[in-house]
C-alpha atoms as a PDB file:
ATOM      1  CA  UNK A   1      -4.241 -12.766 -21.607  1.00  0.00           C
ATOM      2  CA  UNK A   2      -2.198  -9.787 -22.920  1.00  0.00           C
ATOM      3  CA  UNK A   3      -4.235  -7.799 -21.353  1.00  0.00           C
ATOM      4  CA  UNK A   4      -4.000  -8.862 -18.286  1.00  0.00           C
ATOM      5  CA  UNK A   5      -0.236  -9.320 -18.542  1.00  0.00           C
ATOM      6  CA  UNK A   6       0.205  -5.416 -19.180  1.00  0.00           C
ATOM      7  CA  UNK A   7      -1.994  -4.471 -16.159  1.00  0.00           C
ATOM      8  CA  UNK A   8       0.234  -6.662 -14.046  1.00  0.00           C
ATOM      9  CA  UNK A   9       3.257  -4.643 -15.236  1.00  0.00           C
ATOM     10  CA  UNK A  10       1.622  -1.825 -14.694  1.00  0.00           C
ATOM     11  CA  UNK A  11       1.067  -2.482 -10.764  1.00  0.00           C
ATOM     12  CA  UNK A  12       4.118  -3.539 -10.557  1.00  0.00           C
ATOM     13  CA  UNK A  13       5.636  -0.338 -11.869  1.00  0.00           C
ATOM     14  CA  UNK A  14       3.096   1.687 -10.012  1.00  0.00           C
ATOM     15  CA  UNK A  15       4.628  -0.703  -6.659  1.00  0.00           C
ATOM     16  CA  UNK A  16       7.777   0.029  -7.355  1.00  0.00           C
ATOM     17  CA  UNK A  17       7.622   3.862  -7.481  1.00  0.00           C
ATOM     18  CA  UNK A  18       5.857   3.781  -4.020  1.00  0.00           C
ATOM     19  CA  UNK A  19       8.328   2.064  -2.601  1.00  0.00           C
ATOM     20  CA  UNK A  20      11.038   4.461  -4.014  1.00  0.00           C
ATOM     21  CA  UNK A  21       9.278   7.228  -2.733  1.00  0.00           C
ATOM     22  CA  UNK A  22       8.032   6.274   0.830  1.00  0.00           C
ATOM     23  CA  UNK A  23      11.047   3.603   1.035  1.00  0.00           C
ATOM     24  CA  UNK A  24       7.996   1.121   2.013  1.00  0.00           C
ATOM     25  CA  UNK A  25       5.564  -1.332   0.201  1.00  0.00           C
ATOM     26  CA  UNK A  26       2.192   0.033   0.232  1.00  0.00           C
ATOM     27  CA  UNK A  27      -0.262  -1.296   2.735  1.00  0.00           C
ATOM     28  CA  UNK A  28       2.844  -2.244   5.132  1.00  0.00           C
ATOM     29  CA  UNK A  29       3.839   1.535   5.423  1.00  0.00           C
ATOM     30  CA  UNK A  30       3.950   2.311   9.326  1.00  0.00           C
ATOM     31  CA  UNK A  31       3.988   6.052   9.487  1.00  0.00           C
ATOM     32  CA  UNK A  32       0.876   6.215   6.762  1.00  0.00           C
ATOM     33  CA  UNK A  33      -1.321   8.293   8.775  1.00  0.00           C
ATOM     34  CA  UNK A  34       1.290  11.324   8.765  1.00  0.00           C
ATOM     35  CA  UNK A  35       1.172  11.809   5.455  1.00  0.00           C
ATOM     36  CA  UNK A  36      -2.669  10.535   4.526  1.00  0.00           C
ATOM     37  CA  UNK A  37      -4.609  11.736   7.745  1.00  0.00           C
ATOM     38  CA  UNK A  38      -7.965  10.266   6.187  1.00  0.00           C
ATOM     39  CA  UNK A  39      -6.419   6.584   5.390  1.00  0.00           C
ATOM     40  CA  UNK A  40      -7.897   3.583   7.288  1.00  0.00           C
ATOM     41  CA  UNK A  41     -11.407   5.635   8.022  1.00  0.00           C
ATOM     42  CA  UNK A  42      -9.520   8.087  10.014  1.00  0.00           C
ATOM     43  CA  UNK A  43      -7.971   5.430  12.697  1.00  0.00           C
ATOM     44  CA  UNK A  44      -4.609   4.946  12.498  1.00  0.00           C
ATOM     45  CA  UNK A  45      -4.558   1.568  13.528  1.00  0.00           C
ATOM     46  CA  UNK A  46      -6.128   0.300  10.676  1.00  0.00           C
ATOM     47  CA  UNK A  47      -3.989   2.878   8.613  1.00  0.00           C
ATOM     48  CA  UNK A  48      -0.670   1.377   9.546  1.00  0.00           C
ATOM     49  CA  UNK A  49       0.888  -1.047   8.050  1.00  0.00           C
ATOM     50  CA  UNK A  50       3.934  -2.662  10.477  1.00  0.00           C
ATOM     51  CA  UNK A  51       7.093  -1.798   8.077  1.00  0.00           C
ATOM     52  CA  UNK A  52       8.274  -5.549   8.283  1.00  0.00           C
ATOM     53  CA  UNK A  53       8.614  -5.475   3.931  1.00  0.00           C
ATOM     54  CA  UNK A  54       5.657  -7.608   3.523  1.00  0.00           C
ATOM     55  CA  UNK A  55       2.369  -7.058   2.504  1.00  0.00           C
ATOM     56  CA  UNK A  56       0.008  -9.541   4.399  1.00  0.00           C
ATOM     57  CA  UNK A  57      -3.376 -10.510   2.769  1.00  0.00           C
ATOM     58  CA  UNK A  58      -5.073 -12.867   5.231  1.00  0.00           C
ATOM     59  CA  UNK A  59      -4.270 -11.903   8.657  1.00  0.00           C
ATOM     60  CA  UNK A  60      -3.785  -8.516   8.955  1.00  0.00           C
ATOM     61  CA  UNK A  61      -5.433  -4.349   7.749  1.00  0.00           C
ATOM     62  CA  UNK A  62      -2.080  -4.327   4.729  1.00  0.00           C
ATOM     63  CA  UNK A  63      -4.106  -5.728   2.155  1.00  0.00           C
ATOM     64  CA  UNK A  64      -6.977  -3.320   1.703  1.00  0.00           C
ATOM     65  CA  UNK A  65      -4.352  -0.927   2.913  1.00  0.00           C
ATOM     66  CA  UNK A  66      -2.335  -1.297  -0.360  1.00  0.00           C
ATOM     67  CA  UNK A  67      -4.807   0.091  -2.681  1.00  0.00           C
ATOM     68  CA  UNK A  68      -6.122   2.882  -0.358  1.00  0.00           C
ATOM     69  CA  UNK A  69      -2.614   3.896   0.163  1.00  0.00           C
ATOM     70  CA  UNK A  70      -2.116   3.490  -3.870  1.00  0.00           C
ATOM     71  CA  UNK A  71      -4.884   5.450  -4.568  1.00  0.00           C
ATOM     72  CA  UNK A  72      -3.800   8.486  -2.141  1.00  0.00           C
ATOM     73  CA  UNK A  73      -0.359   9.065  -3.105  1.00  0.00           C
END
């Protein structure tokens, strides 16, 4: 359980800094593609999230978004 707490805190730091730095959650980042070209497979639809301050999980591309964006910065 400890575990599992501490890699919790540890996305949420890693969240957090994203935010600070792009001034937008990852996965709901709208101008993604100019700075990660590659993101989404190369489409920038699927790239871009909408910049609304949520991250959606069921009906939208922000979810897988999050890590991919995560991973790149």
């Amino acid at each position: 359980m400890n575990s599992i707490i501490a890699d919790f805190a540890k996305f949420e730091i890693a969240i957090n800094s994203f935010k600070a730095r792009y001034s937008y959650l990852p996965g709901d980042m709208p101008n993604a593609f100019s700075y990660w070209p590659t993101c989404g497979g190369g489409v920038e639809a699927t790239c871009n999230g909408n910049g609304d301050g949520y991250v959606y999980f069921f009906s939208s591309n922000e979810s897988p978004q999050l890590w991919e964006q995560m991973s790149l910065a």
